[in-house]
C-alpha atoms as a PDB file:
ATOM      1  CA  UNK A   1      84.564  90.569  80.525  1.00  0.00           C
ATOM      2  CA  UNK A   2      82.241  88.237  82.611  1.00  0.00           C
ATOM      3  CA  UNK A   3      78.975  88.550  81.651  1.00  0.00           C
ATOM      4  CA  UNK A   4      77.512  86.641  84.760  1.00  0.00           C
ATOM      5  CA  UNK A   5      77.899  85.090  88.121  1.00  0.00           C
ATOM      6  CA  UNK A   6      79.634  81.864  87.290  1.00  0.00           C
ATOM      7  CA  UNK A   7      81.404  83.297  84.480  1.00  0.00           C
ATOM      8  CA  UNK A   8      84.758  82.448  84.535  1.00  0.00           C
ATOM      9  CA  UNK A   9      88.654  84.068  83.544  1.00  0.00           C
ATOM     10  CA  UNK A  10      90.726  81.823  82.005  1.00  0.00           C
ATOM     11  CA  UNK A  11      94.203  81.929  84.062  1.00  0.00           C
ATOM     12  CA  UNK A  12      97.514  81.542  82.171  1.00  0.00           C
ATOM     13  CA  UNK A  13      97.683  77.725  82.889  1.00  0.00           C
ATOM     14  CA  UNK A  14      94.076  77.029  81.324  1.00  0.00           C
ATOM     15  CA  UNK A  15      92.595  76.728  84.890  1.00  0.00           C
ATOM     16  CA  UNK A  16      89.210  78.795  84.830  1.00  0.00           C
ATOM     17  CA  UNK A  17      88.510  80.996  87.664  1.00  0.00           C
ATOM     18  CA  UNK A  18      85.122  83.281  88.597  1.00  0.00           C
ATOM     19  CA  UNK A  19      85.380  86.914  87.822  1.00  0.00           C
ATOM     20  CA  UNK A  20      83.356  87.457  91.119  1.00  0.00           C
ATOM     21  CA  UNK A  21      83.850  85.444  94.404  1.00  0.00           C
ATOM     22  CA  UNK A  22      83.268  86.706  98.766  1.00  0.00           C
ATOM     23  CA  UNK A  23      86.377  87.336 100.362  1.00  0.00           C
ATOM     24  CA  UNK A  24      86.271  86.750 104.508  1.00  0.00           C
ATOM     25  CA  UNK A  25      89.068  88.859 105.656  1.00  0.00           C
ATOM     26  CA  UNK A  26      88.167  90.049 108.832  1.00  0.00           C
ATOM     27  CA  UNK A  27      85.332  87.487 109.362  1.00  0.00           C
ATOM     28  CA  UNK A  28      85.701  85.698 112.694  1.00  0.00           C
ATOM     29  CA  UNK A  29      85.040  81.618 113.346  1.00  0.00           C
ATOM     30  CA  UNK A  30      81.532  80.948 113.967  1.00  0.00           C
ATOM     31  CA  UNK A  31      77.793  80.722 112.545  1.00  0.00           C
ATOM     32  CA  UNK A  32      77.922  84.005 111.030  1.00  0.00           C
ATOM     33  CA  UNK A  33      81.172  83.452 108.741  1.00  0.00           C
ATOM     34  CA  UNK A  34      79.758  79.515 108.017  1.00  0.00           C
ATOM     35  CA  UNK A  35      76.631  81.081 106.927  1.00  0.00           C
ATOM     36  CA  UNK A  36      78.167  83.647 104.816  1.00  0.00           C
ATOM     37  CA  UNK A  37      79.906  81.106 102.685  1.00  0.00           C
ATOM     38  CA  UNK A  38      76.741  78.928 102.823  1.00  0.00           C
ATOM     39  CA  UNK A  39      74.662  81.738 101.802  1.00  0.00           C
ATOM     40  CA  UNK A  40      77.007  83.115  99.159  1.00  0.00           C
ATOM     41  CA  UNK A  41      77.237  79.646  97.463  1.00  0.00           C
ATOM     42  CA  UNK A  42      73.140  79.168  97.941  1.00  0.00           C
ATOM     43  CA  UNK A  43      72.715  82.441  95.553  1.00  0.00           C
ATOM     44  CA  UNK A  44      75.352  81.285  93.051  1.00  0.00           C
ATOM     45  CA  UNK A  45      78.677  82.709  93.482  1.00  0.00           C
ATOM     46  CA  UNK A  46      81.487  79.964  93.255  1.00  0.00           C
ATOM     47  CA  UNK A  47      84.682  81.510  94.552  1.00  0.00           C
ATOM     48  CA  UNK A  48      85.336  81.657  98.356  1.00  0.00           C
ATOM     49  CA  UNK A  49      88.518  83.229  99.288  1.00  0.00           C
ATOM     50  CA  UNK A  50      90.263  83.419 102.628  1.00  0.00           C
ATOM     51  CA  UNK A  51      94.126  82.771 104.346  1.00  0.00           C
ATOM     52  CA  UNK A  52      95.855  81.119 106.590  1.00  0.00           C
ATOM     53  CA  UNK A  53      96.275  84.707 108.851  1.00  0.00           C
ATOM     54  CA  UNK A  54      92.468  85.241 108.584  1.00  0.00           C
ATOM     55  CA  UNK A  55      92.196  81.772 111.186  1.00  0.00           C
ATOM     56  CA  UNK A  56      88.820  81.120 109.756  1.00  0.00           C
ATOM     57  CA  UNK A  57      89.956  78.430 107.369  1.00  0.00           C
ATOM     58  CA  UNK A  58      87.963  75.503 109.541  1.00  0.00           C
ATOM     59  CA  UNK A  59      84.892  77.679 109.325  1.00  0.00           C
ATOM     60  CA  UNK A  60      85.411  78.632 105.484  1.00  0.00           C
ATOM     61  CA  UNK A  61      85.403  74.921 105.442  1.00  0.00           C
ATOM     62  CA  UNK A  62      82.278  74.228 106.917  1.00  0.00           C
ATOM     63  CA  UNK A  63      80.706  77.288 104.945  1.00  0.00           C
ATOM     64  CA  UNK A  64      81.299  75.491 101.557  1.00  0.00           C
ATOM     65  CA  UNK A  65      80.606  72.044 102.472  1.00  0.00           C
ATOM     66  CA  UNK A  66      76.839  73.323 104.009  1.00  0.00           C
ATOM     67  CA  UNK A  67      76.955  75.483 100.149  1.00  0.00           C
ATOM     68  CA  UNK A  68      77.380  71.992  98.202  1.00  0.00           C
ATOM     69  CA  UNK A  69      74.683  70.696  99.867  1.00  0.00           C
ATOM     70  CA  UNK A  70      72.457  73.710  99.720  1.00  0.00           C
ATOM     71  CA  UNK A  71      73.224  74.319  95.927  1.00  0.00           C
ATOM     72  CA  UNK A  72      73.526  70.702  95.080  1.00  0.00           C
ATOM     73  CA  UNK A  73      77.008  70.826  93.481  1.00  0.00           C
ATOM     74  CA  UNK A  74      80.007  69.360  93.508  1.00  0.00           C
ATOM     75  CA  UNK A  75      83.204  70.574  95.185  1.00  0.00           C
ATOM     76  CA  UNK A  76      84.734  70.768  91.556  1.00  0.00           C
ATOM     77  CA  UNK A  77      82.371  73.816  91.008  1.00  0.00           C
ATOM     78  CA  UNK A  78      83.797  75.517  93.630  1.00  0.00           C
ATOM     79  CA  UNK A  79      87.163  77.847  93.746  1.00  0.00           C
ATOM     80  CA  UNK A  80      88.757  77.520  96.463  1.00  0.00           C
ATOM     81  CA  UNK A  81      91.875  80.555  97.396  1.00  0.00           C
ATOM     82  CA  UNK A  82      93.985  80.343 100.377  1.00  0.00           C
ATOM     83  CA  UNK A  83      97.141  82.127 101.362  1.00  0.00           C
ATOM     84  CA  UNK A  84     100.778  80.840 103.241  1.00  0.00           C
ATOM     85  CA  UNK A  85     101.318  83.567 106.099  1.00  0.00           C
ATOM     86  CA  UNK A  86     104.630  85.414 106.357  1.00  0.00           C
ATOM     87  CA  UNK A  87     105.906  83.631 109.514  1.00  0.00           C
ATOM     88  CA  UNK A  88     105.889  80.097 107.056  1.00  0.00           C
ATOM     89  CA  UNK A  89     107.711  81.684 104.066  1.00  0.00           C
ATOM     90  CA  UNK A  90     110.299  79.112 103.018  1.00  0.00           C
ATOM     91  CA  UNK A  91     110.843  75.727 101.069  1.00  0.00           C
ATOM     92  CA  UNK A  92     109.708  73.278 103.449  1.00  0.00           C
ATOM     93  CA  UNK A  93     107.443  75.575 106.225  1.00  0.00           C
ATOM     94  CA  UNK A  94     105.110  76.575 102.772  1.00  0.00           C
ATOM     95  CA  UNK A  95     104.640  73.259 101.941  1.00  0.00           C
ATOM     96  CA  UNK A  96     103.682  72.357 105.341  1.00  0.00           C
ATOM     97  CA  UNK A  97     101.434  75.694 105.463  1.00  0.00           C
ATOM     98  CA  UNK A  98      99.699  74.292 102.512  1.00  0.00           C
ATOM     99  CA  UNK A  99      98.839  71.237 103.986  1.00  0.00           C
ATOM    100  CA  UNK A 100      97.463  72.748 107.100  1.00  0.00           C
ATOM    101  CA  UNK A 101      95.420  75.230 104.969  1.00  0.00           C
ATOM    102  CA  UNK A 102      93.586  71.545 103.662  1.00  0.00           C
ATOM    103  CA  UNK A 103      93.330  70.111 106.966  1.00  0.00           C
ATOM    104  CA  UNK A 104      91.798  73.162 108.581  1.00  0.00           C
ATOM    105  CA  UNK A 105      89.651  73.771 104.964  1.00  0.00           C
ATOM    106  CA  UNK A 106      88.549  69.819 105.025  1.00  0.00           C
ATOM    107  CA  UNK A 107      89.705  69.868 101.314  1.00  0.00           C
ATOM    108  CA  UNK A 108      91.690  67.417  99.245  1.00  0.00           C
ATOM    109  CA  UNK A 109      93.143  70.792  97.437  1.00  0.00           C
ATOM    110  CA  UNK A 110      93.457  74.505  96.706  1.00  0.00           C
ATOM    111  CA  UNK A 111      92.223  75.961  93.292  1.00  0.00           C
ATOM    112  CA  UNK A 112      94.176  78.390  93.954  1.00  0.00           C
ATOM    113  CA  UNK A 113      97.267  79.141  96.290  1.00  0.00           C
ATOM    114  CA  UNK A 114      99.123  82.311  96.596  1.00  0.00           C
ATOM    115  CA  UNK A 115     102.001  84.095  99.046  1.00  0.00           C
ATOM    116  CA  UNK A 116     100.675  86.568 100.882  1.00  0.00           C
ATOM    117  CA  UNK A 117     103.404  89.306 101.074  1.00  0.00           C
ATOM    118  CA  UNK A 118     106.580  89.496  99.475  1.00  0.00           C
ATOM    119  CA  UNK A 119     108.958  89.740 102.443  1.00  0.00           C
ATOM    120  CA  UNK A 120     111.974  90.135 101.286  1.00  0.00           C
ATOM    121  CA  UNK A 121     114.939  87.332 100.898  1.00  0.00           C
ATOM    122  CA  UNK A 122     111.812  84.434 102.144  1.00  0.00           C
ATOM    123  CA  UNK A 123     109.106  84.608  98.986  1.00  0.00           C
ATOM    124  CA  UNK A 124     111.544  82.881  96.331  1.00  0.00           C
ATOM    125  CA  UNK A 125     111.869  79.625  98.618  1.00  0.00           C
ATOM    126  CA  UNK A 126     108.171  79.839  99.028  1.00  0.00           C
ATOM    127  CA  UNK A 127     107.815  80.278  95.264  1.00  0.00           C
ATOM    128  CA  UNK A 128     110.016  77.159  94.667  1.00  0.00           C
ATOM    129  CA  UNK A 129     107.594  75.397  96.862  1.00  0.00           C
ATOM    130  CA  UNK A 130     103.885  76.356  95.563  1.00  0.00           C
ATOM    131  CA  UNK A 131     106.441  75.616  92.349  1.00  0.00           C
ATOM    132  CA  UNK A 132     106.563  71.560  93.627  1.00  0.00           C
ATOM    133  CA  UNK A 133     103.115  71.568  94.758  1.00  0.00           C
ATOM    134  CA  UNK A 134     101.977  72.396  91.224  1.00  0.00           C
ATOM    135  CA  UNK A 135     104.035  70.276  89.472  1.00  0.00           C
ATOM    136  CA  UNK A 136     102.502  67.482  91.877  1.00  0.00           C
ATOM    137  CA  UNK A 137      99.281  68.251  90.936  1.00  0.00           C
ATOM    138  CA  UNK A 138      98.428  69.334  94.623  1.00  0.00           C
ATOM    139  CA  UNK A 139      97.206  72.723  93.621  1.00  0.00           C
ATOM    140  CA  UNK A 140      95.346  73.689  90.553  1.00  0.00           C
ATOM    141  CA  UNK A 141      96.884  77.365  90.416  1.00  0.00           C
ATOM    142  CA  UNK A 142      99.249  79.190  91.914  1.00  0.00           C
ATOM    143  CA  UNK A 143      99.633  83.042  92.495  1.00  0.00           C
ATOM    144  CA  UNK A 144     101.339  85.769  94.740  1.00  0.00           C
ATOM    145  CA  UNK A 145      99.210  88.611  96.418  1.00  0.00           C
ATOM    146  CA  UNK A 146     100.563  92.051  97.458  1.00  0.00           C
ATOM    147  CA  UNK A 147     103.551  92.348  94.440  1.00  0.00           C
ATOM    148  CA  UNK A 148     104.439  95.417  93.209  1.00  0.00           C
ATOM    149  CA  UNK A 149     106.611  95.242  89.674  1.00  0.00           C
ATOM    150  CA  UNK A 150     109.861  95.637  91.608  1.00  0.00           C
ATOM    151  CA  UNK A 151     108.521  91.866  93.331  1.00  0.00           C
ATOM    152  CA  UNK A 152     107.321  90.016  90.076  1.00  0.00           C
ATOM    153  CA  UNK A 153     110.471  91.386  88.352  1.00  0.00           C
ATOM    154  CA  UNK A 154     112.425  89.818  91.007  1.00  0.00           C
ATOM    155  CA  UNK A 155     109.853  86.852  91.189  1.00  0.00           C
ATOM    156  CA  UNK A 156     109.757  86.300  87.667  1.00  0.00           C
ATOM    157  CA  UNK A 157     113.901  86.133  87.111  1.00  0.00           C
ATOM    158  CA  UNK A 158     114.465  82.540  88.710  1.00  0.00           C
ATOM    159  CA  UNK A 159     110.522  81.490  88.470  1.00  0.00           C
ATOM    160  CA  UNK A 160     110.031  78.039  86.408  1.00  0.00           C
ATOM    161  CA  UNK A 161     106.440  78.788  86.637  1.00  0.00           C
ATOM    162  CA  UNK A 162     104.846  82.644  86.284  1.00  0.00           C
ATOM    163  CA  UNK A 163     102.148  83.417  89.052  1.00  0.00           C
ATOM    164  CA  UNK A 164      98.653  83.134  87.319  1.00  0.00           C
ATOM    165  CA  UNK A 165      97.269  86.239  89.976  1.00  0.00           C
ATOM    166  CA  UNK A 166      98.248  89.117  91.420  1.00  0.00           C
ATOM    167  CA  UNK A 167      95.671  89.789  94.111  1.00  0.00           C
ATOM    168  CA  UNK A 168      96.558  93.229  95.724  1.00  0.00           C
ATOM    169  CA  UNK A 169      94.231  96.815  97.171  1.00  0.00           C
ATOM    170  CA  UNK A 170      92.765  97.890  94.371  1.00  0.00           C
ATOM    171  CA  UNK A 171      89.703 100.632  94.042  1.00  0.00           C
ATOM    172  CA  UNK A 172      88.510 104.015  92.867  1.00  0.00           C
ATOM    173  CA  UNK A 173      90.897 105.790  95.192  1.00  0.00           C
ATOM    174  CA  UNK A 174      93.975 103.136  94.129  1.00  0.00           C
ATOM    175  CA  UNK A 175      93.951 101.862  90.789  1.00  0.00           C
ATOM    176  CA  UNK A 176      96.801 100.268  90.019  1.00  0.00           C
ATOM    177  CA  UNK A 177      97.504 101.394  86.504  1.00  0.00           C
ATOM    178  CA  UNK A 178     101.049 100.361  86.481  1.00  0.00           C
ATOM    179  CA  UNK A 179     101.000  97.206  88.111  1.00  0.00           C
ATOM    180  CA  UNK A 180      98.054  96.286  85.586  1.00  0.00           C
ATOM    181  CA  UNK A 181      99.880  97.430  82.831  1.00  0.00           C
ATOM    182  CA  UNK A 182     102.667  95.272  83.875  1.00  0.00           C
ATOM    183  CA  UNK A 183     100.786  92.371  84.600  1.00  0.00           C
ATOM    184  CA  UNK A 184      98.891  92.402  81.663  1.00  0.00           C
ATOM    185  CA  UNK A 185     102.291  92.531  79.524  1.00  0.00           C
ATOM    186  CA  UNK A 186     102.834  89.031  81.509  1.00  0.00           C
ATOM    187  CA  UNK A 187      99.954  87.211  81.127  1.00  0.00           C
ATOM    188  CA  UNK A 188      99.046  87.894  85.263  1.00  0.00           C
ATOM    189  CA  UNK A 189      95.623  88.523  85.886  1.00  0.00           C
ATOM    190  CA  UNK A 190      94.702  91.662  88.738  1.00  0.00           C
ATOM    191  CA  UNK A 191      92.510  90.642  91.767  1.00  0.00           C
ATOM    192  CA  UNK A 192      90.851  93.354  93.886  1.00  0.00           C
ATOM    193  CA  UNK A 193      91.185  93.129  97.767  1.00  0.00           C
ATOM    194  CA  UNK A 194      89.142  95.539  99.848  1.00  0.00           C
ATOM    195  CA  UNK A 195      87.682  96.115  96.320  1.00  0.00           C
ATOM    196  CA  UNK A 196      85.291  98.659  99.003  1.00  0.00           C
ATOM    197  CA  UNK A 197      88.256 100.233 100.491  1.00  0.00           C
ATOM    198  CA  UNK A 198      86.528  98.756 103.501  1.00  0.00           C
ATOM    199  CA  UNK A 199      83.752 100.937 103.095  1.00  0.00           C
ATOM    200  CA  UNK A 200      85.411 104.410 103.061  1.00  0.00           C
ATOM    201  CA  UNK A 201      83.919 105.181  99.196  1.00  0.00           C
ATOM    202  CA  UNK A 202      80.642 104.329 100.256  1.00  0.00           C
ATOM    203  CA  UNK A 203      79.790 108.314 100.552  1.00  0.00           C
ATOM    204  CA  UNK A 204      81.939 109.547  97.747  1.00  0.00           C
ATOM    205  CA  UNK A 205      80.008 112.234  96.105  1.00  0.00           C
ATOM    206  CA  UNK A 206      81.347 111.268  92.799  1.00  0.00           C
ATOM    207  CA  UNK A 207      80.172 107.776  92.939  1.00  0.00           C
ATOM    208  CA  UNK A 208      76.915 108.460  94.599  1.00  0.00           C
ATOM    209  CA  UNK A 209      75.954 110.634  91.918  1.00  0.00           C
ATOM    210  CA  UNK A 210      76.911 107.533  89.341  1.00  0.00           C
ATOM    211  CA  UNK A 211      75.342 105.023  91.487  1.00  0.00           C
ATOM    212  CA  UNK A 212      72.213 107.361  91.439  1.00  0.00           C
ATOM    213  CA  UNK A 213      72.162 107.730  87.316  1.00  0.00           C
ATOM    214  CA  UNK A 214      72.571 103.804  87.062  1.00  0.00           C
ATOM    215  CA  UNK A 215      69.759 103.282  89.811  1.00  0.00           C
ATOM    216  CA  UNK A 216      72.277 101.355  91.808  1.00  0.00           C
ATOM    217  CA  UNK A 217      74.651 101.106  94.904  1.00  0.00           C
ATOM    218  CA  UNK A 218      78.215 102.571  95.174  1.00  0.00           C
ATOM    219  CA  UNK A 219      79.102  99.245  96.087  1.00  0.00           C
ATOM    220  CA  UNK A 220      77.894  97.893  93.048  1.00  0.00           C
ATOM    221  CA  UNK A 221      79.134 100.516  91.070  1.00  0.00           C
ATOM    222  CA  UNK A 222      82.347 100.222  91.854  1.00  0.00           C
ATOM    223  CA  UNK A 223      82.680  95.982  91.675  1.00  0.00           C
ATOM    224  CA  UNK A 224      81.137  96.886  88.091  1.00  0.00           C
ATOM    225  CA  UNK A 225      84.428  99.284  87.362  1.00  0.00           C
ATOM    226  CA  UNK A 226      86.644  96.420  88.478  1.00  0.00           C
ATOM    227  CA  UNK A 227      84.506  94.343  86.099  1.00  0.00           C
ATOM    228  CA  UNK A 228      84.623  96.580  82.755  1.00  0.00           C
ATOM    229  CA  UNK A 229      88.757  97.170  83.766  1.00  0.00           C
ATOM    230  CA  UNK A 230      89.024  93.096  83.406  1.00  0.00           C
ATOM    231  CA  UNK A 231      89.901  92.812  87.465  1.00  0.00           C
ATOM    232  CA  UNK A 232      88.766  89.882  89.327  1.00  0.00           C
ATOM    233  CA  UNK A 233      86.933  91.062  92.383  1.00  0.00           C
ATOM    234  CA  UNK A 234      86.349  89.246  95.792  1.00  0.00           C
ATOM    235  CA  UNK A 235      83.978  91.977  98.175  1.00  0.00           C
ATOM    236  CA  UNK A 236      83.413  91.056 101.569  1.00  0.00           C
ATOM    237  CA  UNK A 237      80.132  90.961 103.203  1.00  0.00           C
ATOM    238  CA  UNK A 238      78.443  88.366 105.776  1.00  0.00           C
ATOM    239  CA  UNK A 239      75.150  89.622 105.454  1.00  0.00           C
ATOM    240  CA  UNK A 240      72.665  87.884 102.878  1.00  0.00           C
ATOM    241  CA  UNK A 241      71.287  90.802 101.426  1.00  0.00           C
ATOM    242  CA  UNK A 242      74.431  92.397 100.659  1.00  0.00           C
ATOM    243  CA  UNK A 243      75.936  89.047  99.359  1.00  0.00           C
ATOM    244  CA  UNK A 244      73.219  88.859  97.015  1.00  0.00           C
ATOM    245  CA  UNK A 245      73.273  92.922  96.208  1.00  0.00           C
ATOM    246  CA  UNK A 246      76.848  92.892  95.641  1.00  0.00           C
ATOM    247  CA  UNK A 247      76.892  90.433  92.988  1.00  0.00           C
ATOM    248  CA  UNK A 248      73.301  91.928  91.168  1.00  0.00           C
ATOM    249  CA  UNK A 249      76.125  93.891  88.812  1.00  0.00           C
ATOM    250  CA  UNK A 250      75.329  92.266  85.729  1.00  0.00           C
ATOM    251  CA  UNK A 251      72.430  94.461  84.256  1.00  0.00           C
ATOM    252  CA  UNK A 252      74.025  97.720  83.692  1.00  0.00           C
ATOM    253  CA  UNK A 253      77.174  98.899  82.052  1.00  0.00           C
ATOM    254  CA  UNK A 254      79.313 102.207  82.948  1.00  0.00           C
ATOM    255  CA  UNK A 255      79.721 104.628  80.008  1.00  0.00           C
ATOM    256  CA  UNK A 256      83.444 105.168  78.917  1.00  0.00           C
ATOM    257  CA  UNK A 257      82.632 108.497  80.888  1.00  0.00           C
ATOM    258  CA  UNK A 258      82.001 107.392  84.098  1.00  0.00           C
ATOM    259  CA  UNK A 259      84.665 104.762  83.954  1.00  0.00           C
ATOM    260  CA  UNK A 260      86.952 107.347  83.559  1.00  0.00           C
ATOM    261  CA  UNK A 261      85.319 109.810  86.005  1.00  0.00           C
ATOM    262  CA  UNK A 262      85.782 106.769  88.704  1.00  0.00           C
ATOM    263  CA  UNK A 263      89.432 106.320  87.130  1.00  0.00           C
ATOM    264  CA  UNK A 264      90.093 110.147  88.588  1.00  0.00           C
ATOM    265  CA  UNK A 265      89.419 109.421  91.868  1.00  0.00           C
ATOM    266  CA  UNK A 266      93.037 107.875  91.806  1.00  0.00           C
ATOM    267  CA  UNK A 267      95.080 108.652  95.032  1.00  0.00           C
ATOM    268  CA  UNK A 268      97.670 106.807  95.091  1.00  0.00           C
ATOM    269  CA  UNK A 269      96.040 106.004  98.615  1.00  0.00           C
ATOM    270  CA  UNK A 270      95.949 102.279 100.646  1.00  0.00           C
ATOM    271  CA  UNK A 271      93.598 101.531 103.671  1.00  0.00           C
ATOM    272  CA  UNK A 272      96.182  98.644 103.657  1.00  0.00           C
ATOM    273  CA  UNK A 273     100.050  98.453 104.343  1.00  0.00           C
ATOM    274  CA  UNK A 274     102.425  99.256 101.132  1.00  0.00           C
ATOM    275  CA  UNK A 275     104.313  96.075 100.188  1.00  0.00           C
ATOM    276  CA  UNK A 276     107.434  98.486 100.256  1.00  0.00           C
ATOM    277  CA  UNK A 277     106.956  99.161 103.725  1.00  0.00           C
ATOM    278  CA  UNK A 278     105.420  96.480 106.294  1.00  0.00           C
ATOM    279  CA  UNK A 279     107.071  95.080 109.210  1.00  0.00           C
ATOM    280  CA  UNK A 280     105.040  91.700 110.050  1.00  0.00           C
END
């Protein structure tokens, strides 16, 4: 388990990867999403996530070159996720996705790339191209995002190369026992989106009376569960206080208790489409 900020998970391939990074779905181009990033870098963390879909990739961009500066690092310590949209699924269109991702991102490459969704009879082509741009050295990592088993069992029959993430909803209310299980089994580490539920748990009577007993947050409750459960987690937030709050996770630890009292809350329920059942 990471003990700190800039601690890092070591992937399948030997690529290292922070436990804790800002995600910016949601976040619109402009000062407040470049700041974000800045800000987020400033105070330490060293993962940025976003997505083609998002269309803040030129502002993501701008967020982490102002963060180098501000932080005085390199772009090495920096890692860098971005995602090929449905619409680009395919051999040829992914590659040329992933080279608009770097144009947009002003980045020589991705630490990490992953498919988005798994639309059916278009995420094996795609696969077979992140597959190439690995093999060229292009991309340090590659991953899928939104896989249930049925997916990576499909993925994983013609795959040369395993995905090194699954990034999919994951919280209190939708844990993801099963998929971890599996994943775990294959050497795939979990990644939390909407790690928040987008802010719906943020009143749950269960986890207020936790956060209360631990003198902290919900939110920081929670993004410690995904921490003690070995989940990489990327919370969203544009505002500096919260960026820093979110990530002030690393001087308490959850009793086997309350981990499993947060484990309970399981609902089987999404804020987010079921990779079953989407139509886009």
């Amino acid at each position: 388990m990471i003990k700190n900020l800039q601690d890092t998970v070591t992937l399948h391939n030997g690529v290292k990867m922070p436990g804790f990074g800002l995600g910016v779905f949601k976040v619109e181009e402009g000062p407040e999403l470049v700041n974000a990033v800045k800000v987020a870098i400033k105070h330490g963390y060293r993962s940025i996530d976003t997505a083609a879909i998002y269309g803040n990739e030129e502002g993501v961009g701008q967020g982490i070159r102002e963060g180098l500066q501000a932080a005085g690092i390199s772009r090495e310590e920096v890692f860098v996720t971005s995602k090929v949209w449905n619409a680009d699924l395919g051999y040829e269109s992914t590659i040329a996705a992933y080279e608009t991702s770097l144009k947009k991102l002003g980045l020589d490459y991705l630490d990490l790339y992953l498919i988005h969704w798994p639309v059916e009879g278009k995420y094996k082509e795609a696969w077979r191209a992140l597959e190439t741009l690995y093999k060229e050295g292009r991309v340090k990592a590659i991953g899928v995002s939104n896989f249930h088993v049925n997916h990576l069992e499909n993925l994983l029959k013609d795959a040369e190369i395993k995905p090194v993430i699954n990034q999919v909803e994951c919280h209190p209310r939708l844990t993801q026992k099963e998929l971890q299980a599996f994943c775990e089994k294959h050497g795939i580490q979990l990644e939390a989106w909407s790690p928040l539920m987008q802010g719906e748990l943020l009143d749950n009577e269960v986890l207020t009376k936790i956060a209360a007993k631990y003198n902290k947050s919900v939110a920081q409750v929670i993004l410690r569960w995904d921490l003690q459960h070995g989940i990489i987690t990327i919370p969203k937030s544009t505002k500096e206080h919260r960026i820093v709050e979110n990530a002030a996770i690393f001087d308490f630890e959850l009793t086997n208790e309350d981990m499993k009292l947060m484990d309970d809350l399981n609902q089987n329920h999404r804020v987010g489409p079921d990779p079953d059942n989407f139509d886009f």
